[in-house]
Protein backbone atom coordinates (compact mmCIF):
# COMPACT_ATOMS: atom_id res chain seq x y z
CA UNK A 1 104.06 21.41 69.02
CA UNK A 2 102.22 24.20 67.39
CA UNK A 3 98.66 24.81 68.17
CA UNK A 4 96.17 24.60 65.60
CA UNK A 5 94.91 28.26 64.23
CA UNK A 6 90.95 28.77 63.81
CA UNK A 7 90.91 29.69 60.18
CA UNK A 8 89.49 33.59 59.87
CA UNK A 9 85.23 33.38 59.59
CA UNK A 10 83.90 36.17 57.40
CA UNK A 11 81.50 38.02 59.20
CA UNK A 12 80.39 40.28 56.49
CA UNK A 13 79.53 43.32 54.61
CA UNK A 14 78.65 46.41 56.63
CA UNK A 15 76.66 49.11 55.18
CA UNK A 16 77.13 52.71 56.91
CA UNK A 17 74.39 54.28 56.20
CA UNK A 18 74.03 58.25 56.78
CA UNK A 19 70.43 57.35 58.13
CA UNK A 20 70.31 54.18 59.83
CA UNK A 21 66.54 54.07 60.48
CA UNK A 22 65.23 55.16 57.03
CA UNK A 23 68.35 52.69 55.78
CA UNK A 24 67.03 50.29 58.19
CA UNK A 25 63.40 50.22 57.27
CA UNK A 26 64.20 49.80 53.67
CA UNK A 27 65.69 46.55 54.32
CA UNK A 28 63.77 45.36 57.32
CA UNK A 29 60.24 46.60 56.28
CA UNK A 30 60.47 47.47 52.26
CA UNK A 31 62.40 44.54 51.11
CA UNK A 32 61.24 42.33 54.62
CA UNK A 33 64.57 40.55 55.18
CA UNK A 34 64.96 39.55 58.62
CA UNK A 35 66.72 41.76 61.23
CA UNK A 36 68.17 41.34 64.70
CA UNK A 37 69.40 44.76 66.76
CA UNK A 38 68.14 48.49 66.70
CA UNK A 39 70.42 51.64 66.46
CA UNK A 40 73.44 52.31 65.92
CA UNK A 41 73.90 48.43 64.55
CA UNK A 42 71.33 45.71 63.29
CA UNK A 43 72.44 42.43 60.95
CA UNK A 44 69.96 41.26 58.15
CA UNK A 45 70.75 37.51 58.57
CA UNK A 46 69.07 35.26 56.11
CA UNK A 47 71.10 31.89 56.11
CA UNK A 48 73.63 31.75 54.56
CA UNK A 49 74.12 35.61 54.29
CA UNK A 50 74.13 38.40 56.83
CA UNK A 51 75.13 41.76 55.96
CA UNK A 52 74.89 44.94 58.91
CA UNK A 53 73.28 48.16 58.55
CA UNK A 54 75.38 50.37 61.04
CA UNK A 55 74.91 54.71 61.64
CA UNK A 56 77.89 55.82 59.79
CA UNK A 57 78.01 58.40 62.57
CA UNK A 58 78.62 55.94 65.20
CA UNK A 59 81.22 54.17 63.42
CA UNK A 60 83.13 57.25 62.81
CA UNK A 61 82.91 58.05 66.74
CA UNK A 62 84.32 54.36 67.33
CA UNK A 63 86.91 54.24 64.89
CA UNK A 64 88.19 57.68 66.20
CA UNK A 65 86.82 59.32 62.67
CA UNK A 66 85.70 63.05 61.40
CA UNK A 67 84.87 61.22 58.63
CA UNK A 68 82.35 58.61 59.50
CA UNK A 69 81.77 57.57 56.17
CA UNK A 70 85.09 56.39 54.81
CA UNK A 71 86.05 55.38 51.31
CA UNK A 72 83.05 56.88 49.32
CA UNK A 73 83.26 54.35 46.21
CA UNK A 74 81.15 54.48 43.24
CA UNK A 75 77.74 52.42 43.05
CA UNK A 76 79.68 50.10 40.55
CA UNK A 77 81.84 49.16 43.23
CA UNK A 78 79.08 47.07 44.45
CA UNK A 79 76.07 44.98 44.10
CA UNK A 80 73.72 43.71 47.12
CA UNK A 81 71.65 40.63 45.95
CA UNK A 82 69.03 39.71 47.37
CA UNK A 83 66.79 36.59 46.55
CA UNK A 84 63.06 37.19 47.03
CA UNK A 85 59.74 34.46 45.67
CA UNK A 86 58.91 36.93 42.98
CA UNK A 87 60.34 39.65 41.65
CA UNK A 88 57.01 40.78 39.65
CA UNK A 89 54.99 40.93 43.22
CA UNK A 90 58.01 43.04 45.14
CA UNK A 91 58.39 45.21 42.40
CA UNK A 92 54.70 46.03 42.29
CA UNK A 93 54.56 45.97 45.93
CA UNK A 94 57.72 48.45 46.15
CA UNK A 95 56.50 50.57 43.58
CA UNK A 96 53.29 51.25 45.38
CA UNK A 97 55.32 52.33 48.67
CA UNK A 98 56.99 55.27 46.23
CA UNK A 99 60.79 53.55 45.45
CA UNK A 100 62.12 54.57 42.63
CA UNK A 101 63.44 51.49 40.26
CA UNK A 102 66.27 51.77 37.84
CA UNK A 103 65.36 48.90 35.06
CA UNK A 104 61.64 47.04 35.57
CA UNK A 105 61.73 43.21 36.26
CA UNK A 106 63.65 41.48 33.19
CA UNK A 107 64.44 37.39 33.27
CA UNK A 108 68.49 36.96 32.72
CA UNK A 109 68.09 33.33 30.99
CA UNK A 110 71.97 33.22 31.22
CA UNK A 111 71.52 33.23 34.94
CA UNK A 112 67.77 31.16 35.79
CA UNK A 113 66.34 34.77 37.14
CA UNK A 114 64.14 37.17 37.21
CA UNK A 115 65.68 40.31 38.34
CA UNK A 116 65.16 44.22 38.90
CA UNK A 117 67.26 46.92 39.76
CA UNK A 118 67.24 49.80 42.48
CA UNK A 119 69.24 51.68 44.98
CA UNK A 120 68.92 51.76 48.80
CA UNK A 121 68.15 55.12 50.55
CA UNK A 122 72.26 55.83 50.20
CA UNK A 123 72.87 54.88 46.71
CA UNK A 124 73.69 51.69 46.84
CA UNK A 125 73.15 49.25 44.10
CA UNK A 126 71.03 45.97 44.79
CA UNK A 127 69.10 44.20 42.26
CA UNK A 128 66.55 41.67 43.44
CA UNK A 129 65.92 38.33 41.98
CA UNK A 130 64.01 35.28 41.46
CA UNK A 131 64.24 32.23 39.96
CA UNK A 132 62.70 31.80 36.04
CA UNK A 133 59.04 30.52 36.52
């Protein structure tokens, strides 16, 4: 008889970022999602997502690399989401502590939310939301 297979878990997306503590302390202290680890690899777990910031340095060392960061895509290749009470407050919030927004806080009826667009410290696109008031 055949033994039963666990079926695969996704364990998520990681980001390699070229500076993992300024990458880091955007997410962590800027956007204030909850993080567990310290360099070279830290998850942002907020159930049910987790994501990993990890030094794209130290993944090209471990993956035998000269290249750490491998398969430069475009910022359309990818979108990080992240739900937060208010969009208004972050944005003002975020604004104040210098980042740079592409779009100011619009509501997307078709989709309940508030949202607002920005990149993290290497280009990546994430656009923050909340639910319509």
């Amino acid at each position: 008889m055949a033994s039963a297979r666990a079926a695969p878990g996704f364990f998520g997306p990681l980001l390699l970022a070229r500076d993992f503590e300024r990458t880091l302390r955007f997410y962590r202290d800027l956007l204030s999602l909850p993080v567990e680890g310290a360099h070279p690899y830290a998850k942002c777990i907020s159930t049910p997502s987790t994501f990993s910031v990890v030094d794209g340095r130290w993944w090209g060392q471990v993956n035998g690399s000269e290249n750490p960061i491998q398969g430069e895509s475009s910022v359309a290749d990818s979108v990080l989401m992240i739900q937060v009470d208010d969009v208004r407050q972050v944005f003002e919030r975020l604004m104040g502590a210098g980042v740079v927004f592409l779009s100011v806080p619009v509501t997307k009826p078709e989709m309940g939310v508030w949202s607002v667009f920005l990149r993290d410290p290497d280009g990546r696109s994430v656009v923050l939301t909340s639910p319509l008031d």
